[in-house]
Protein backbone atom coordinates (compact mmCIF):
# COMPACT_ATOMS: atom_id res chain seq x y z
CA UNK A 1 58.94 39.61 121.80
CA UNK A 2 58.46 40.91 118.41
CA UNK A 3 57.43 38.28 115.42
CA UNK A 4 58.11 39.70 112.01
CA UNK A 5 56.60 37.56 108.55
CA UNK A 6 57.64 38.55 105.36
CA UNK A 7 55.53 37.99 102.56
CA UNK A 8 55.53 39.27 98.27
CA UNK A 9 58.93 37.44 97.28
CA UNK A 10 59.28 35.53 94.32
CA UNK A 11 60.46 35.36 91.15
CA UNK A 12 60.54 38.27 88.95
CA UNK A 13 61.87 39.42 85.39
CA UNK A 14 64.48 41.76 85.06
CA UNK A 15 62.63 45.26 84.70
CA UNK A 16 59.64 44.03 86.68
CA UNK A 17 58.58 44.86 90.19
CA UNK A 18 57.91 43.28 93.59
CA UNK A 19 56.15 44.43 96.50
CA UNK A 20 57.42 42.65 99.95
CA UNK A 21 55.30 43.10 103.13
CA UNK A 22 56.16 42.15 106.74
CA UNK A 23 53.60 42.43 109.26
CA UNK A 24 54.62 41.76 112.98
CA UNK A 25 52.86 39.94 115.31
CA UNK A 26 51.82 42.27 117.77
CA UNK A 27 51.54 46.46 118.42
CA UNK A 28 54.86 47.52 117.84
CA UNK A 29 54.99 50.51 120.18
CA UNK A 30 58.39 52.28 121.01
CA UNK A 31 59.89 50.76 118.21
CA UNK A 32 62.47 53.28 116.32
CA UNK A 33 63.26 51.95 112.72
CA UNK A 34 61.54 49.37 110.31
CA UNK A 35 63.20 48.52 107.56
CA UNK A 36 64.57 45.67 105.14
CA UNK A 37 67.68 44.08 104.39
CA UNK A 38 69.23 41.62 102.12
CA UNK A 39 71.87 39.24 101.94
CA UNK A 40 73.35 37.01 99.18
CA UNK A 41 75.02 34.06 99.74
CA UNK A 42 78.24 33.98 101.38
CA UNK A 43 77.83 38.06 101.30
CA UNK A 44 76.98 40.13 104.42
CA UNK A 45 73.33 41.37 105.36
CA UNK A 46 72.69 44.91 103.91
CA UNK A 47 70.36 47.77 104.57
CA UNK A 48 68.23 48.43 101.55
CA UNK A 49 65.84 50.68 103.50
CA UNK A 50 64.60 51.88 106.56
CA UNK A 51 62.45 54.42 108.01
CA UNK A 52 62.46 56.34 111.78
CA UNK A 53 59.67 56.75 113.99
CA UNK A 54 60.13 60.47 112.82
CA UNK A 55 59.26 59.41 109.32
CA UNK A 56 63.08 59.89 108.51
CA UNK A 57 63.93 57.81 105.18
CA UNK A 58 66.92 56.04 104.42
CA UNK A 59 68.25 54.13 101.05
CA UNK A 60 71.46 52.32 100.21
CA UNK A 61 73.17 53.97 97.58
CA UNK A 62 71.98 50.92 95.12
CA UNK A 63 68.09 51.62 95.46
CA UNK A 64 68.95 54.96 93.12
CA UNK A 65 65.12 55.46 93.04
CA UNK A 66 63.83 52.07 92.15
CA UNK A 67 62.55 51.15 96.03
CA UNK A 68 59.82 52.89 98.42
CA UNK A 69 59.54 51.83 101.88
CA UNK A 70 56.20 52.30 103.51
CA UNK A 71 53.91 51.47 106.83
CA UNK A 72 50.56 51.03 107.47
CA UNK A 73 48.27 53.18 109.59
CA UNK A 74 49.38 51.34 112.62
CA UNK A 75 53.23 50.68 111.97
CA UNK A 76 52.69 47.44 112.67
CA UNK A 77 52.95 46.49 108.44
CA UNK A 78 56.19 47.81 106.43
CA UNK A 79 56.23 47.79 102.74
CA UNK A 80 58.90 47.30 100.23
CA UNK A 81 58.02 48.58 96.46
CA UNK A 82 60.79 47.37 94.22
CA UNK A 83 60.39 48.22 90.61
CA UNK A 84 62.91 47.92 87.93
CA UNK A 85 64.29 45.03 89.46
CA UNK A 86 67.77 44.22 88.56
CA UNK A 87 69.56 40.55 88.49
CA UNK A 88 71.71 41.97 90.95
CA UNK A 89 68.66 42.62 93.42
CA UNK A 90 68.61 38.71 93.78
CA UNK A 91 69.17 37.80 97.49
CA UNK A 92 66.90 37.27 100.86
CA UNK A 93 65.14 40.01 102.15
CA UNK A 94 64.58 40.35 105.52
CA UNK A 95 62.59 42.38 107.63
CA UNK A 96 63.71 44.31 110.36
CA UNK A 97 62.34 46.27 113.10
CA UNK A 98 64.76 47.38 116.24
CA UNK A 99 64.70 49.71 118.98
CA UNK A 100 66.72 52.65 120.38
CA UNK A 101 68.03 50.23 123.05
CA UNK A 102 69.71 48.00 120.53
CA UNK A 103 67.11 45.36 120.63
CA UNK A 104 66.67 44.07 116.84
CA UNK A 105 63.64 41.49 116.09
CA UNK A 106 64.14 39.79 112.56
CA UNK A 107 62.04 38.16 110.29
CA UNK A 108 63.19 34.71 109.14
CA UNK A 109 63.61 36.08 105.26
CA UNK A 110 62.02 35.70 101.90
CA UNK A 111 63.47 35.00 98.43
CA UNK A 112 63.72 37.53 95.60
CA UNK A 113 64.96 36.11 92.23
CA UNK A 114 65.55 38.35 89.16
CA UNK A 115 66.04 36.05 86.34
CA UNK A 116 64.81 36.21 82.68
């Protein structure tokens, strides 16, 4: 079993910029994607990012350039850079890590609030 902690959330201006981290709680070997998603209330979870074990990067349509996803030396940390944060990028972000037998471990969230 796979813990995941998210950390960076907040409360941010609109234009300003974020950086979330999630670090799991043990060598995440074998694992196949890492990545974050969000989810506002009473909407569905979303991807925002994710990358492969192969380095292979994805983003939802609605980054358009603002996010970079990133891991440490040892996979075991993801990043999230958000910059130009929109009021629209308000939701919980959680961390996800999963593998390629359909296994998913989940971190328990963290708020980001764009709000002048």
């Amino acid at each position: 079993q796979i813990q995941l902690e998210e950390s960076g959330g907040g409360l941010v201006q609109p234009g300003g910029s974020l950086r979330l981290s999630c670090v799991a709680s043990r060598t995440t070997y074998g694992i196949a994607h890492r990545g974050w998603y969000r989810q506002v209330p009473g909407g569905q979870r979303e991807l925002v990012a994710r990358i492969s074990r192969t380095d292979v990067i994805n983003y939802a349509d609605f980054v358009q350039g603002r996010f970079t996803i990133s891991y440490g030396d040892d996979k075991d940390t993801v990043y999230l850079q958000m910059s130009s944060l929109k009021p629209e990028d308000t939701a919980v972000y959680y961390c996800n890590f999963d593998r390629a037998s359909g296994i998913d471990y989940w971190g328990q969230g963290i708020q980001v609030t764009v709000s002048s």
